[in-house]
PDB file of N, CA and C in Angstrom:
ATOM      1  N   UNK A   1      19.386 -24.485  -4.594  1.00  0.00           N
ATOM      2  CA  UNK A   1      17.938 -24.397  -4.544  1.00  0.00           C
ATOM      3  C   UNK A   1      17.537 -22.925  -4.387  1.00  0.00           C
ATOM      4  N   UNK A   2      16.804 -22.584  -5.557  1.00  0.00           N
ATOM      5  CA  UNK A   2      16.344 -20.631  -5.042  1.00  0.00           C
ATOM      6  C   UNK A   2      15.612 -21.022  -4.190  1.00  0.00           C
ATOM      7  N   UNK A   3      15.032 -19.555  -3.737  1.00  0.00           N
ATOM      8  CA  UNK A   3      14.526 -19.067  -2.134  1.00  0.00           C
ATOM      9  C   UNK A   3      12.962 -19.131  -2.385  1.00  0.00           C
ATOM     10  N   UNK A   4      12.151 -19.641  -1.599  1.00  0.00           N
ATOM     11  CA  UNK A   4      10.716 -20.207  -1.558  1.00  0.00           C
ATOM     12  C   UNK A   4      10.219 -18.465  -2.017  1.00  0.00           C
ATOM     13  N   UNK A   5       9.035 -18.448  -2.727  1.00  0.00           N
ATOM     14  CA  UNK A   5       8.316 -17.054  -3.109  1.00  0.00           C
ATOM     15  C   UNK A   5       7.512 -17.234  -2.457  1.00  0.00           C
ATOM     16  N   UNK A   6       6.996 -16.046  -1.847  1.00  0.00           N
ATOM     17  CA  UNK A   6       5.255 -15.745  -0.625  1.00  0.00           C
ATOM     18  C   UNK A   6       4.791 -15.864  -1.583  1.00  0.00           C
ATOM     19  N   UNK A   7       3.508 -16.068  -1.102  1.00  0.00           N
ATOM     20  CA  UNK A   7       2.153 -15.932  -2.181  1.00  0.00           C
ATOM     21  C   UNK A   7       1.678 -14.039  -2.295  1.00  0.00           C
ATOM     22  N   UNK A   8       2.004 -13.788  -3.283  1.00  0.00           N
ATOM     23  CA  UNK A   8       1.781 -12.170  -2.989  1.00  0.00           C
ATOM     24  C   UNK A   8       0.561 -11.963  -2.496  1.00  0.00           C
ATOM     25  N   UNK A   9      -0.613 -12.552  -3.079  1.00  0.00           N
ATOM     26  CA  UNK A   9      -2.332 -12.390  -2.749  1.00  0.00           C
ATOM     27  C   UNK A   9      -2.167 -12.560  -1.054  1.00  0.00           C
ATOM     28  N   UNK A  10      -1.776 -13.342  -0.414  1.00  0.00           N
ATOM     29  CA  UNK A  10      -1.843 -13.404   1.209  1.00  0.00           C
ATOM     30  C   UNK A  10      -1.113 -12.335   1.886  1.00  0.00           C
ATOM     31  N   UNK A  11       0.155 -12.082   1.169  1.00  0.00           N
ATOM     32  CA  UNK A  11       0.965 -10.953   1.702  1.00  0.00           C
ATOM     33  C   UNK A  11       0.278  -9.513   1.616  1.00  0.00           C
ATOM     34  N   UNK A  12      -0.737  -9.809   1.018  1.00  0.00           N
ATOM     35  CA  UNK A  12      -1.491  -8.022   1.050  1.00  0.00           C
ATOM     36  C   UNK A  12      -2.662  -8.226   1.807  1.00  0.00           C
ATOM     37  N   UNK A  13      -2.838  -9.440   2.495  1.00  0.00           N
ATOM     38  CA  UNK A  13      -4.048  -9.568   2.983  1.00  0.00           C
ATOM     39  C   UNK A  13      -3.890  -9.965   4.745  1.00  0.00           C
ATOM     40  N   UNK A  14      -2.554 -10.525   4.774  1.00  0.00           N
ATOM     41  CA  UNK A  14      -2.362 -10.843   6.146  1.00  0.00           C
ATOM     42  C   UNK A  14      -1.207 -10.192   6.646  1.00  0.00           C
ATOM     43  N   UNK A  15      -0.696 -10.200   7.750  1.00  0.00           N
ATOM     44  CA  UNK A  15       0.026  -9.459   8.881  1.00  0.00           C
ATOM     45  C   UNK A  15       0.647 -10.348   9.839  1.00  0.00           C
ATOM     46  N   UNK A  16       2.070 -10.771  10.326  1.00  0.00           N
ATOM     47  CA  UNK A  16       1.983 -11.683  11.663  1.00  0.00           C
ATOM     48  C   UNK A  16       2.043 -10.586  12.789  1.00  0.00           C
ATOM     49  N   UNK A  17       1.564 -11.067  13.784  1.00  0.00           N
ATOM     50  CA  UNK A  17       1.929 -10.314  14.898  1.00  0.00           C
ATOM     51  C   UNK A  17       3.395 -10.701  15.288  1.00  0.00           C
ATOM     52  N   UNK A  18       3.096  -9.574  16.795  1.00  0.00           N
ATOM     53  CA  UNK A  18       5.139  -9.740  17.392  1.00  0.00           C
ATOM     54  C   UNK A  18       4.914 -11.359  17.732  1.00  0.00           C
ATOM     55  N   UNK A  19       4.130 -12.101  18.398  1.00  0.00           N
ATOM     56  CA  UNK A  19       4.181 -13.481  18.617  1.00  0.00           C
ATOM     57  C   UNK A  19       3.609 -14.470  17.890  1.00  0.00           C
ATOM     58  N   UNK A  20       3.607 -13.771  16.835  1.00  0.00           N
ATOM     59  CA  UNK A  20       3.723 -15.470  15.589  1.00  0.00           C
ATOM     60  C   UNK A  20       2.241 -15.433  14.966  1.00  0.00           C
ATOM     61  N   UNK A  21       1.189 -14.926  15.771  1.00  0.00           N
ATOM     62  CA  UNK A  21      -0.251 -14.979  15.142  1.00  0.00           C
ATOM     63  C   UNK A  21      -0.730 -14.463  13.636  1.00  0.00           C
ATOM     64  N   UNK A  22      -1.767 -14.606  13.331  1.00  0.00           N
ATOM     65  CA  UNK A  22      -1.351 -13.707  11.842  1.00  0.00           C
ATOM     66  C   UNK A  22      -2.797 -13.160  12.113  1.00  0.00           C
ATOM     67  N   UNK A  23      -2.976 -11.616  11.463  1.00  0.00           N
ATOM     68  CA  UNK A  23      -3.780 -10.859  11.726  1.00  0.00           C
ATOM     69  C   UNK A  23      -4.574 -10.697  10.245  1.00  0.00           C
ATOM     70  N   UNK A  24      -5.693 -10.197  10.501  1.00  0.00           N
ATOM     71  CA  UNK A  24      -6.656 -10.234   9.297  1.00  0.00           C
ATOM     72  C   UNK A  24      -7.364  -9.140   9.336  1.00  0.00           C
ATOM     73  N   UNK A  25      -8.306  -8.886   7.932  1.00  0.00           N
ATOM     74  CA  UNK A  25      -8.943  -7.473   8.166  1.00  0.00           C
ATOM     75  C   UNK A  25     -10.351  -8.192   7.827  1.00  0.00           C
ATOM     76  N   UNK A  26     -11.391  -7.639   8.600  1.00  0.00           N
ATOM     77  CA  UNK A  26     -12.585  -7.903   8.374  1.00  0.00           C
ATOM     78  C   UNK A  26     -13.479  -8.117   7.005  1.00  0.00           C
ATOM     79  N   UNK A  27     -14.141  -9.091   6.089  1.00  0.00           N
ATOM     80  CA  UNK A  27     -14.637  -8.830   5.407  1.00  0.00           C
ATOM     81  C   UNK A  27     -16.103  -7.851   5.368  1.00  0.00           C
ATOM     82  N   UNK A  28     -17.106  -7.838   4.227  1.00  0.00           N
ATOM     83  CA  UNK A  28     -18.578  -6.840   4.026  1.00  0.00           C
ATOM     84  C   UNK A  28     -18.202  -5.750   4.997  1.00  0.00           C
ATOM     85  N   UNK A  29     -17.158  -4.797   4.348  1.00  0.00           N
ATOM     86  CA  UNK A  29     -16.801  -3.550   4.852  1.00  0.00           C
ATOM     87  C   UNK A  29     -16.781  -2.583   3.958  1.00  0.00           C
ATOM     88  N   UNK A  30     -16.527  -2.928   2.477  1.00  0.00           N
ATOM     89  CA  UNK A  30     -16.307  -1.956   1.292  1.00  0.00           C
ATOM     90  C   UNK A  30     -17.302  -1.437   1.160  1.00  0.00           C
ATOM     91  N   UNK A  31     -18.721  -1.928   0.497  1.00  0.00           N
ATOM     92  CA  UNK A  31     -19.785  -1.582   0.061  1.00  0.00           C
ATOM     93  C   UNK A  31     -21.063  -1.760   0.278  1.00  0.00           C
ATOM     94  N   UNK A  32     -22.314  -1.302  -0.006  1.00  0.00           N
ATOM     95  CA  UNK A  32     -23.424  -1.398   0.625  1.00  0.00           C
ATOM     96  C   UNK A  32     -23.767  -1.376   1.973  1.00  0.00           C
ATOM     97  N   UNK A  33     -23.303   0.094   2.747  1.00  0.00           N
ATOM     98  CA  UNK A  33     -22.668   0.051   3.913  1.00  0.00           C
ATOM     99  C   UNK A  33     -23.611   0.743   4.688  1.00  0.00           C
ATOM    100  N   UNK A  34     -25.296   1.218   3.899  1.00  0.00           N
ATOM    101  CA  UNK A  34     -26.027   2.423   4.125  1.00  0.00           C
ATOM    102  C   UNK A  34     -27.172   1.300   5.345  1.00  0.00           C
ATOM    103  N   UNK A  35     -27.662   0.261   4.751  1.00  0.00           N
ATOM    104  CA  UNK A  35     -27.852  -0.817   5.813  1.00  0.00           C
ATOM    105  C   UNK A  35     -27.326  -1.398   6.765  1.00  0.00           C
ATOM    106  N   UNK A  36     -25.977  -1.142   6.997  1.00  0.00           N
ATOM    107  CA  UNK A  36     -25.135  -1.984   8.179  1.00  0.00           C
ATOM    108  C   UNK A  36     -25.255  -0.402   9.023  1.00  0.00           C
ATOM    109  N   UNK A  37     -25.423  -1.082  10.501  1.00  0.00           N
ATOM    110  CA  UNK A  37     -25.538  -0.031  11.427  1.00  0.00           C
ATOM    111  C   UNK A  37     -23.878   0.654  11.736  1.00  0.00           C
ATOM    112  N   UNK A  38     -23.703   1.884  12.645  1.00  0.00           N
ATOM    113  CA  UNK A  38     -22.868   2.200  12.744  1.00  0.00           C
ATOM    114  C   UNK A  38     -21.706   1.340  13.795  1.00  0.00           C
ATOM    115  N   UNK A  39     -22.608   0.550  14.189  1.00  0.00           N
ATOM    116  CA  UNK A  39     -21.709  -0.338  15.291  1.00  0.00           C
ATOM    117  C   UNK A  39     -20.988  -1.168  14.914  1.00  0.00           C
ATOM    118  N   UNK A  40     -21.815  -1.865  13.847  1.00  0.00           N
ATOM    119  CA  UNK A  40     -21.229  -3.289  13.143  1.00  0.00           C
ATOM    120  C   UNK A  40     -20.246  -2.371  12.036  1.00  0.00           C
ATOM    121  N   UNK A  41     -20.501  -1.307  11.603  1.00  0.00           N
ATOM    122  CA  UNK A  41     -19.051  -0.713  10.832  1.00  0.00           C
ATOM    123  C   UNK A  41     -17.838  -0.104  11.641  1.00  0.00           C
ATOM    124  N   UNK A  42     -18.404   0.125  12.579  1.00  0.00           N
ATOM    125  CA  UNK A  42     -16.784   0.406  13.772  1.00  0.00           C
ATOM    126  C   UNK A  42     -16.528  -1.184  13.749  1.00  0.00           C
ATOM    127  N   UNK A  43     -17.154  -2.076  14.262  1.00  0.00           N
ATOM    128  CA  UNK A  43     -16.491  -3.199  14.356  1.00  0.00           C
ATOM    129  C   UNK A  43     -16.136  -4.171  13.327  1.00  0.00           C
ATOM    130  N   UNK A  44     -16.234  -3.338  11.996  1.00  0.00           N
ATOM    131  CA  UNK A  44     -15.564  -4.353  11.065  1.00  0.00           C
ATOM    132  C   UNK A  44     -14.132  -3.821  10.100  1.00  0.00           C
ATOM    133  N   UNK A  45     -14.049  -2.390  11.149  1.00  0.00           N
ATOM    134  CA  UNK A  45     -12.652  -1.809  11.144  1.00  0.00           C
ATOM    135  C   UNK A  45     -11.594  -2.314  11.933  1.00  0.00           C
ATOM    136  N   UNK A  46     -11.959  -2.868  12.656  1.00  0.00           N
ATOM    137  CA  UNK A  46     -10.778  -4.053  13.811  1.00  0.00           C
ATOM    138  C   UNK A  46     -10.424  -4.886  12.696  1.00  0.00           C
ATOM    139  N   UNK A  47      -8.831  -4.775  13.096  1.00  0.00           N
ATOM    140  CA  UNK A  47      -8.728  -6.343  12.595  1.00  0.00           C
ATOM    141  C   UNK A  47      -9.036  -7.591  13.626  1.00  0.00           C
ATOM    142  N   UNK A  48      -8.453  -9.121  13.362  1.00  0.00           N
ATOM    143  CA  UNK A  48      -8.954 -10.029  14.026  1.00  0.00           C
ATOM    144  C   UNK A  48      -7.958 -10.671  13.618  1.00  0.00           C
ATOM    145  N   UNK A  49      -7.539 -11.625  14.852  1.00  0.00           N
ATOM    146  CA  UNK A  49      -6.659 -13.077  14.485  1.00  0.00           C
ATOM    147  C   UNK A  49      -7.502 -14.012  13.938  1.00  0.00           C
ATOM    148  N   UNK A  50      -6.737 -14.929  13.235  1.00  0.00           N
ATOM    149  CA  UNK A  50      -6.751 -15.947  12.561  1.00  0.00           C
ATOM    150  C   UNK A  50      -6.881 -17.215  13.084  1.00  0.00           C
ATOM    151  N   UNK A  51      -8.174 -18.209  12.752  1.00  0.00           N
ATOM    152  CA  UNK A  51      -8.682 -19.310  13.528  1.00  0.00           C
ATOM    153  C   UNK A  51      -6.787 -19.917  13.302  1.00  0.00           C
ATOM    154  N   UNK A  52      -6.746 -21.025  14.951  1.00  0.00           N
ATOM    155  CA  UNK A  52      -5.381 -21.560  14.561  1.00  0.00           C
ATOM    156  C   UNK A  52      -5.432 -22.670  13.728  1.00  0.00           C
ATOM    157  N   UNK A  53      -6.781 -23.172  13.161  1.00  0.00           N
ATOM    158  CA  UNK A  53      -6.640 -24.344  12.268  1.00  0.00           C
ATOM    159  C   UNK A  53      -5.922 -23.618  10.857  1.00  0.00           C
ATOM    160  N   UNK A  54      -6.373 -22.248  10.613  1.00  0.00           N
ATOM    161  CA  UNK A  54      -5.953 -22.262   9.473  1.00  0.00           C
ATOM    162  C   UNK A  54      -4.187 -21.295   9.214  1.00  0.00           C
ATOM    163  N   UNK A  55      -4.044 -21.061  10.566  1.00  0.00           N
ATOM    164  CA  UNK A  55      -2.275 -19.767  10.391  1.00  0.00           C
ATOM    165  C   UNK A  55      -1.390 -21.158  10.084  1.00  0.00           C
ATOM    166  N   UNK A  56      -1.478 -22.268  10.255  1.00  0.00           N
ATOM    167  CA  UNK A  56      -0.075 -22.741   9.386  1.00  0.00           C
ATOM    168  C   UNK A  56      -0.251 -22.982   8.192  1.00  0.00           C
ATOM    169  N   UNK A  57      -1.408 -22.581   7.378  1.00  0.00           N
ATOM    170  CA  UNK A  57      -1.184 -22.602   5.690  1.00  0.00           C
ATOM    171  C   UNK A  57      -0.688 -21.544   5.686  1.00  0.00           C
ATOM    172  N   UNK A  58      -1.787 -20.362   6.301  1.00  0.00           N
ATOM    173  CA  UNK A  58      -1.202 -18.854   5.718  1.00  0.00           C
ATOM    174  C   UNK A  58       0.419 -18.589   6.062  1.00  0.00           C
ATOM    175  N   UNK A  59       1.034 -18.766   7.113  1.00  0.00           N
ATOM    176  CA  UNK A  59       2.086 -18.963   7.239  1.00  0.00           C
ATOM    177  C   UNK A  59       2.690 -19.587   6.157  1.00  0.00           C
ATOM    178  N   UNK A  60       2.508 -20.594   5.615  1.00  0.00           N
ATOM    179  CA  UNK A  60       3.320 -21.289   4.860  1.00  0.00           C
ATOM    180  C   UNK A  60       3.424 -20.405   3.226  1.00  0.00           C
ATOM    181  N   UNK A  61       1.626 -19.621   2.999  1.00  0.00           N
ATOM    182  CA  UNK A  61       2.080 -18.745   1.842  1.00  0.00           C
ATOM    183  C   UNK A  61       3.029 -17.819   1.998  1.00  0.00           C
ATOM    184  N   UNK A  62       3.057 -17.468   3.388  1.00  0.00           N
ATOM    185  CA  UNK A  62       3.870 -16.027   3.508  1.00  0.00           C
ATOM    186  C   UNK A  62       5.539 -16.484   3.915  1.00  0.00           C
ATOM    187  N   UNK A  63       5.602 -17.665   4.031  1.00  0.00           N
ATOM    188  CA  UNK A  63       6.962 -18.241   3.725  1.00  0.00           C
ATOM    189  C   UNK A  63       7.650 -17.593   4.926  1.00  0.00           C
ATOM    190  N   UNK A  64       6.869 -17.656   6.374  1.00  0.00           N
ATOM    191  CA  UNK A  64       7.265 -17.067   7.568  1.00  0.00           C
ATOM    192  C   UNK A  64       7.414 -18.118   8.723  1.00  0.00           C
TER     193      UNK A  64
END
């Protein structure tokens, strides 16, 4: 049986942490950025964990 393939699209988009969580990057950060205040753009440079309903799909794309 070959070896399960990640989903490449998730693998550029997610991260696990050291304890298993999977990390994410904020979306409405690229563009139209002259209306969003400077606060809400520091804070959409954090990343953020992942609701736990959804880390055992992403897990399962990233074949982790």
């Amino acid at each position: 049986m070959p070896k399960m393939k990640s989903n490449r699209a998730a693998k550029k988009r997610f991260r696990l942490t050291g304890t298993g969580k999977v990390r994410r990057n904020h979306a409405y950060a690229r563009h139209i950025l002259t209306k969003k205040t400077p606060k809400r753009k520091r804070a959409l440079r954090q990343t953020s964990i992942v609701k736990a309903e959804d880390t055992p799909r992403i897990k399962r794309m990233l074949s982790a």
